[in-house]
Protein backbone atom coordinates (compact mmCIF):
# COMPACT_ATOMS: atom_id res chain seq x y z
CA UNK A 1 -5.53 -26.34 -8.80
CA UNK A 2 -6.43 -25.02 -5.42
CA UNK A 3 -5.57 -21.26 -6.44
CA UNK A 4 -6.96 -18.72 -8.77
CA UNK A 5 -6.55 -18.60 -12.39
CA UNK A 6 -4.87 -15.15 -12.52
CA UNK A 7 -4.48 -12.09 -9.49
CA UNK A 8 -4.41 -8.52 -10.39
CA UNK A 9 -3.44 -6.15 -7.96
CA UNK A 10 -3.71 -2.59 -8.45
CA UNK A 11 -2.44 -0.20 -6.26
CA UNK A 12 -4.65 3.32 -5.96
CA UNK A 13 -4.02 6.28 -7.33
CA UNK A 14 -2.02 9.38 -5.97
CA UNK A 15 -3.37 10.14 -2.63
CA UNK A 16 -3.78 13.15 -0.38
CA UNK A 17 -1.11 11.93 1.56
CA UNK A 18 1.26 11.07 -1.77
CA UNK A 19 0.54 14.53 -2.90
CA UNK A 20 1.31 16.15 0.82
CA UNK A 21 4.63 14.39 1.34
CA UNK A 22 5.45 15.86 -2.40
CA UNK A 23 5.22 19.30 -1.31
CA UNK A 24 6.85 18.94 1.97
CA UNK A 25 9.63 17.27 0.54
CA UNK A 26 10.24 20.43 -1.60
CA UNK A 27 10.19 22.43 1.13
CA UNK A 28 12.67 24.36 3.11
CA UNK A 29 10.72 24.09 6.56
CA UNK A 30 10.60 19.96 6.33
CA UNK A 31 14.56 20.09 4.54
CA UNK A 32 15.36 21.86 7.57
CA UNK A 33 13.91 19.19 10.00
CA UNK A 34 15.30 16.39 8.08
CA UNK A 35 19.17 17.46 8.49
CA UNK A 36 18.34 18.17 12.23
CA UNK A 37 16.72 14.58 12.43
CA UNK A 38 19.33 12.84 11.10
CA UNK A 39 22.08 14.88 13.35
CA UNK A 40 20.01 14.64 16.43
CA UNK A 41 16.45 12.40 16.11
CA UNK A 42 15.07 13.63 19.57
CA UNK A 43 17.22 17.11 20.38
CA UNK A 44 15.45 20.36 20.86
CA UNK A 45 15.70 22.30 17.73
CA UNK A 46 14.75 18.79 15.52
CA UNK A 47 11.46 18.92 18.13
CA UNK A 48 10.87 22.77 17.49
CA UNK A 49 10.99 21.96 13.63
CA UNK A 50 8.82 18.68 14.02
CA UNK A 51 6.12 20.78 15.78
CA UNK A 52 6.32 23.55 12.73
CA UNK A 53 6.09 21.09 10.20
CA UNK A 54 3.26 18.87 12.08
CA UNK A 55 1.14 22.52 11.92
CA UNK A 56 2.03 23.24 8.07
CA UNK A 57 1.78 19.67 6.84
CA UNK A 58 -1.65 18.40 7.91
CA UNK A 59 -4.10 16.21 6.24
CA UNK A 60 -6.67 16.62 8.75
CA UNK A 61 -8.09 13.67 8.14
CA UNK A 62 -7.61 9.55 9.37
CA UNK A 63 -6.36 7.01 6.81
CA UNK A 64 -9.30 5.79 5.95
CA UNK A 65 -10.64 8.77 4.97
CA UNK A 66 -7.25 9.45 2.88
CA UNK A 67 -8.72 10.40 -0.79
CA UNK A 68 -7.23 10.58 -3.83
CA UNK A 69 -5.37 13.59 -4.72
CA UNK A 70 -6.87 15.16 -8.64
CA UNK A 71 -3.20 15.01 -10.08
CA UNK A 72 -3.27 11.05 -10.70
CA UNK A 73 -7.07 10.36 -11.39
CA UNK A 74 -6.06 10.44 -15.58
CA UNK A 75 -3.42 8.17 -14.66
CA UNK A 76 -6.21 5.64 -13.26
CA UNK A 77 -8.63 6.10 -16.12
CA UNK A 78 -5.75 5.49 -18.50
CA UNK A 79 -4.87 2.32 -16.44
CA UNK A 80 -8.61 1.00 -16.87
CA UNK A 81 -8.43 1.62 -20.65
CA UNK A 82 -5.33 -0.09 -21.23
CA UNK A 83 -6.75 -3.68 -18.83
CA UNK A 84 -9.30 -5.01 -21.74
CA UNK A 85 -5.98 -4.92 -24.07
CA UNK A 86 -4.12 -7.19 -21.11
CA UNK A 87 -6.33 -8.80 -19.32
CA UNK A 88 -9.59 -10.65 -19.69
CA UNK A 89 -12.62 -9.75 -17.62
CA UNK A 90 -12.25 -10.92 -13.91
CA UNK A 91 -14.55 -12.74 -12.14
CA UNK A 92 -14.69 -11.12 -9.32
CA UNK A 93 -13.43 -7.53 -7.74
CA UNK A 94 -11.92 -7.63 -4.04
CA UNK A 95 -11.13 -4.04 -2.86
CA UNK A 96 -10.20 -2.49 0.37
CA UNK A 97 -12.58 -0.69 1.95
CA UNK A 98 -10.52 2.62 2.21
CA UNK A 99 -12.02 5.99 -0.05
CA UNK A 100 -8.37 6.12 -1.97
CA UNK A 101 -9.18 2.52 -2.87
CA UNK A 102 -12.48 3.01 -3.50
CA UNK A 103 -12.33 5.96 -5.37
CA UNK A 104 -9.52 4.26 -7.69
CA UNK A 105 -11.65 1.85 -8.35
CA UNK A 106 -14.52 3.94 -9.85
CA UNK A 107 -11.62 5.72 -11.98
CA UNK A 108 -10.80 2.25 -13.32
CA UNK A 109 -14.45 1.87 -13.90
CA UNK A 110 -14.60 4.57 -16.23
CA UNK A 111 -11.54 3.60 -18.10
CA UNK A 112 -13.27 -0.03 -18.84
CA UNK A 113 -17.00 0.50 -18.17
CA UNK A 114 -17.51 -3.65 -18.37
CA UNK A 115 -15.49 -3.35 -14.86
CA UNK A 116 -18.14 -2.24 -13.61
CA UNK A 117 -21.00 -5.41 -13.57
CA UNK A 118 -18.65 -7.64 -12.13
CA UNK A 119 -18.79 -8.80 -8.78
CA UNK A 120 -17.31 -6.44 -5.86
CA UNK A 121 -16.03 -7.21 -2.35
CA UNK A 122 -14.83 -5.12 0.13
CA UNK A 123 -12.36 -6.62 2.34
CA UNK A 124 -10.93 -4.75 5.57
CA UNK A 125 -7.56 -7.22 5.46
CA UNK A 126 -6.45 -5.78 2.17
CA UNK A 127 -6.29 -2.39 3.95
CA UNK A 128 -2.90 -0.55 4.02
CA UNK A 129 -0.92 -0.88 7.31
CA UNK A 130 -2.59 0.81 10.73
CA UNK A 131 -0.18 3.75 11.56
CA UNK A 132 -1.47 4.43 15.05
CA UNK A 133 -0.42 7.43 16.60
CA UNK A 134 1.77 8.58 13.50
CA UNK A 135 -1.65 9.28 11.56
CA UNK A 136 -1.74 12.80 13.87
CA UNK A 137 1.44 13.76 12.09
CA UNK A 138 1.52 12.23 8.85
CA UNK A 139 5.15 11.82 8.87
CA UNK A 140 7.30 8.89 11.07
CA UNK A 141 10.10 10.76 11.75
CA UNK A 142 7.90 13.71 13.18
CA UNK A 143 6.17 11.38 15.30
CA UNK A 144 9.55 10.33 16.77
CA UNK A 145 11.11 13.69 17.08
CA UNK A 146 8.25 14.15 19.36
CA UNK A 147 7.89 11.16 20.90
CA UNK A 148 11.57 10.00 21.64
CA UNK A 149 10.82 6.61 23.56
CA UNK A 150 9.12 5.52 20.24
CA UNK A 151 12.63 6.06 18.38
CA UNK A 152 14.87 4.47 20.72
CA UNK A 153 12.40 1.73 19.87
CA UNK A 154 12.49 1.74 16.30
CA UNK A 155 15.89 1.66 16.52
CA UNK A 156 15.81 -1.93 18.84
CA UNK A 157 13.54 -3.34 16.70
CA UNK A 158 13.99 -1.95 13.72
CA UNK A 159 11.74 -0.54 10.58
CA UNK A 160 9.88 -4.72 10.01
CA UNK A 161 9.17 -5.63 13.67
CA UNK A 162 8.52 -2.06 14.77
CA UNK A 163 4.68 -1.60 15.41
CA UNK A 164 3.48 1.98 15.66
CA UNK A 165 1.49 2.60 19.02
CA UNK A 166 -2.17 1.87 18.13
CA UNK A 167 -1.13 0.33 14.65
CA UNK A 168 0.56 -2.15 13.33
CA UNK A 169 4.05 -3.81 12.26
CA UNK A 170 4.51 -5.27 9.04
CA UNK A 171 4.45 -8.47 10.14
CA UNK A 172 0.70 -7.97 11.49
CA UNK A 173 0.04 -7.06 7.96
CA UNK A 174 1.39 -10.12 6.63
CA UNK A 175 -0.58 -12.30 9.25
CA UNK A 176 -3.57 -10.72 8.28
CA UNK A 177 -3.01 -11.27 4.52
CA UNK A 178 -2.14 -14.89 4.98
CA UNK A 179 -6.02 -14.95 6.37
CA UNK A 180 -6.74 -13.11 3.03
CA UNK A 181 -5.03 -15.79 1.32
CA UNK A 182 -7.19 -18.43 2.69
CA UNK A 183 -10.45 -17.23 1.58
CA UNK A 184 -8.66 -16.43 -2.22
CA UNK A 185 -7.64 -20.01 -1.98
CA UNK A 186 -11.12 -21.41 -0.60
CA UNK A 187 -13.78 -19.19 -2.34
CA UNK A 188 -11.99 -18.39 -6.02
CA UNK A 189 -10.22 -21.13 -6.95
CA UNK A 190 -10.30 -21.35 -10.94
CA UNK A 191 -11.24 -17.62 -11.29
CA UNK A 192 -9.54 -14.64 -12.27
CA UNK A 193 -9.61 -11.81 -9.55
CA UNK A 194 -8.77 -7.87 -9.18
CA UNK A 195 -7.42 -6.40 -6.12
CA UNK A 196 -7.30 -2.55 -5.90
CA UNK A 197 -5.37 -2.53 -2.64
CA UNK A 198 -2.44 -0.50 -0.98
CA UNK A 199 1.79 -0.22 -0.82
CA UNK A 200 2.56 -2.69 1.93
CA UNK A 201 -0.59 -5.26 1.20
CA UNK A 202 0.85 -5.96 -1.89
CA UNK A 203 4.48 -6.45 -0.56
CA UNK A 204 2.53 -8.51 1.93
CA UNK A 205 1.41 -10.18 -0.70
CA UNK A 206 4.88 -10.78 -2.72
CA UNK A 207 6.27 -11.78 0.80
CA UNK A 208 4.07 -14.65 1.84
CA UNK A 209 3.85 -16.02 -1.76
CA UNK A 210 7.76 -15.95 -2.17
CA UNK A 211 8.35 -16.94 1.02
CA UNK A 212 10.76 -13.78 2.12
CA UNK A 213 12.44 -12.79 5.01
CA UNK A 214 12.12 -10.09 6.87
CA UNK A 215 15.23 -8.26 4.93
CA UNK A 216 13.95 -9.34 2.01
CA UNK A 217 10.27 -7.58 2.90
CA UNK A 218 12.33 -3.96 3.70
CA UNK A 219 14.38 -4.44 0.61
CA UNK A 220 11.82 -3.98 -2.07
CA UNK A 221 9.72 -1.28 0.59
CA UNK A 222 13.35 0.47 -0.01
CA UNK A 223 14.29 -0.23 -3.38
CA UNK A 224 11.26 -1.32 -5.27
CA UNK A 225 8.22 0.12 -3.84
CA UNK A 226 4.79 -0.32 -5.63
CA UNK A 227 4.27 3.00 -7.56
CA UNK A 228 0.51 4.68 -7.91
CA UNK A 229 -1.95 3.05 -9.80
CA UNK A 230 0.86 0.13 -10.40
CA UNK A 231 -0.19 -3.41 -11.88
CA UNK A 232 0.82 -6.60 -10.31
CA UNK A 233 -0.14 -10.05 -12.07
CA UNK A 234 -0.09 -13.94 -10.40
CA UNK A 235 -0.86 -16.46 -12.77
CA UNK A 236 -2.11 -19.76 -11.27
CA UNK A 237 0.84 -22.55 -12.65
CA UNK A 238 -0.94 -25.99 -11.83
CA UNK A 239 2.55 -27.85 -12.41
CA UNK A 240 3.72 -25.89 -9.18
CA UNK A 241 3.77 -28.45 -6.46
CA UNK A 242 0.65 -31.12 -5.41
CA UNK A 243 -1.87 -28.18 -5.94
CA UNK A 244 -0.45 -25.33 -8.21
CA UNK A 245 0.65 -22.23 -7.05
CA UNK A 246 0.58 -18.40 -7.85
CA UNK A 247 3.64 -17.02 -10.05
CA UNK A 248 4.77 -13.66 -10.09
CA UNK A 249 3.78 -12.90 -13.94
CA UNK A 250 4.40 -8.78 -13.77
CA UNK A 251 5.00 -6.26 -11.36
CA UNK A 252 4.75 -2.73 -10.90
CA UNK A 253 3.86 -2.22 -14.53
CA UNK A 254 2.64 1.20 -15.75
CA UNK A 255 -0.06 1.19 -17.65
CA UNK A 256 -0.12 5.33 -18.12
């Protein structure tokens, strides 16, 4: 069989930026903004509120640099513990290189200490999707507010083909992770691997191994997005096809 063994993908912990869009959501400034947006996208008092919650509601900091918010580290540890129960060692680790990702990592570390002597990678192309110019507000429909060409133009091409100025769309993400996919296929084949990656990677990922559309990409980013610290398992199923193939064992399971 061409393909690995068994993929584990593990999506990081509660971020800054998970924890940030929890408290704007709750609050009456960004409530505000959101009826306005969705009466008028790009009219003035929708832009006056953007700008007020763009100066209340700021990270200060790029995506890569995104860490984890204190709230969910337990939930990570608790994640680590429970993987010697349900999984065997892997072979080898494959993280992205962002500090969220690395950061959950070390949290699963402590939860199964062994973790830590195997094998790491850092791969860029299991990053989370490039946001461009929306990283200086930390919130899409602020960027558009503000920027109303870039609305009308997300509403032509719509939330999948959309790429954000100086970013990416999702199907750049997928291309990438088909590259990804490659190197699983040509360097691990046989082995059991661990991927502590991001949201859209691993829809990416469900995407190009199920072969979905583009509706059926945005339908589980709508209804059945990965949750923090989630676990995804492939299991290598040599009867699939000439060479085997990956099967969708598990997803989003909560192991806290």
């Amino acid at each position: 069989m061409k393909w690995p063994q068994e993929v584990t993908f593990v999506r990081h912990g509660l971020s800054g930026y998970n924890a940030l869009k929890g408290k704007k959501n709750q609050s009456r400034l960004y409530q505000a903004f959101r009826r306005e947006f969705k009466k008028n996208p790009t009219g003035f008092l929708t832009r006056q509120l953007a700008k007020e919650v763009a100066k209340r509601f700021s990270l200060g900091y790029g995506d890569y640099e995104t860490p984890l918010d204190e709230a969910g580290t337990s939930d990570i540890i608790q994640v680590g513990s429970t993987m010697p129960s349900k999984l065997e060692l892997p072979d080898v680790v494959i993280c992205s290189p962002y500090l969220r990702t690395r950061q959950t990592l070390q949290f699963l570390i402590q939860g199964w200490p062994e973790l830590g002597k195997v094998k790491t990678y850092f791969d860029p192309r299991v990053r989370e999707k490039e946001h461009g110019l929306a990283n200086l507000y930390n919130d899409w429909r602020v960027m558009q507010a503000l920027h109303p060409d870039q609305y009308r133009l997300y509403k032509i091409l719509g939330p999948y083909w959309y790429r954000y100025p100086q970013g990416e769309s999702m199907q750049d993400v997928r291309n990438r992770i088909q590259s990804w996919t490659a190197t699983l296929i040509r360097e691990f084949a046989g082995q059991r691997v661990l991927v502590v990656t991001h949201h859209l990677t691993i829809i990416s990922i469900r995407a190009n191994f199920e072969r979905l559309s583009p509706e059926g990409f945005i339908q589980i980013d709508e209804d059945d997005k990965p949750i923090n610290a989630g676990v995804t398992i492939y299991i290598g199923d040599p009867d699939q096809g000439i060479d085997g193939r990956l099967v969708l064992a598990d997803y989003n399971l909560k192991w806290y």
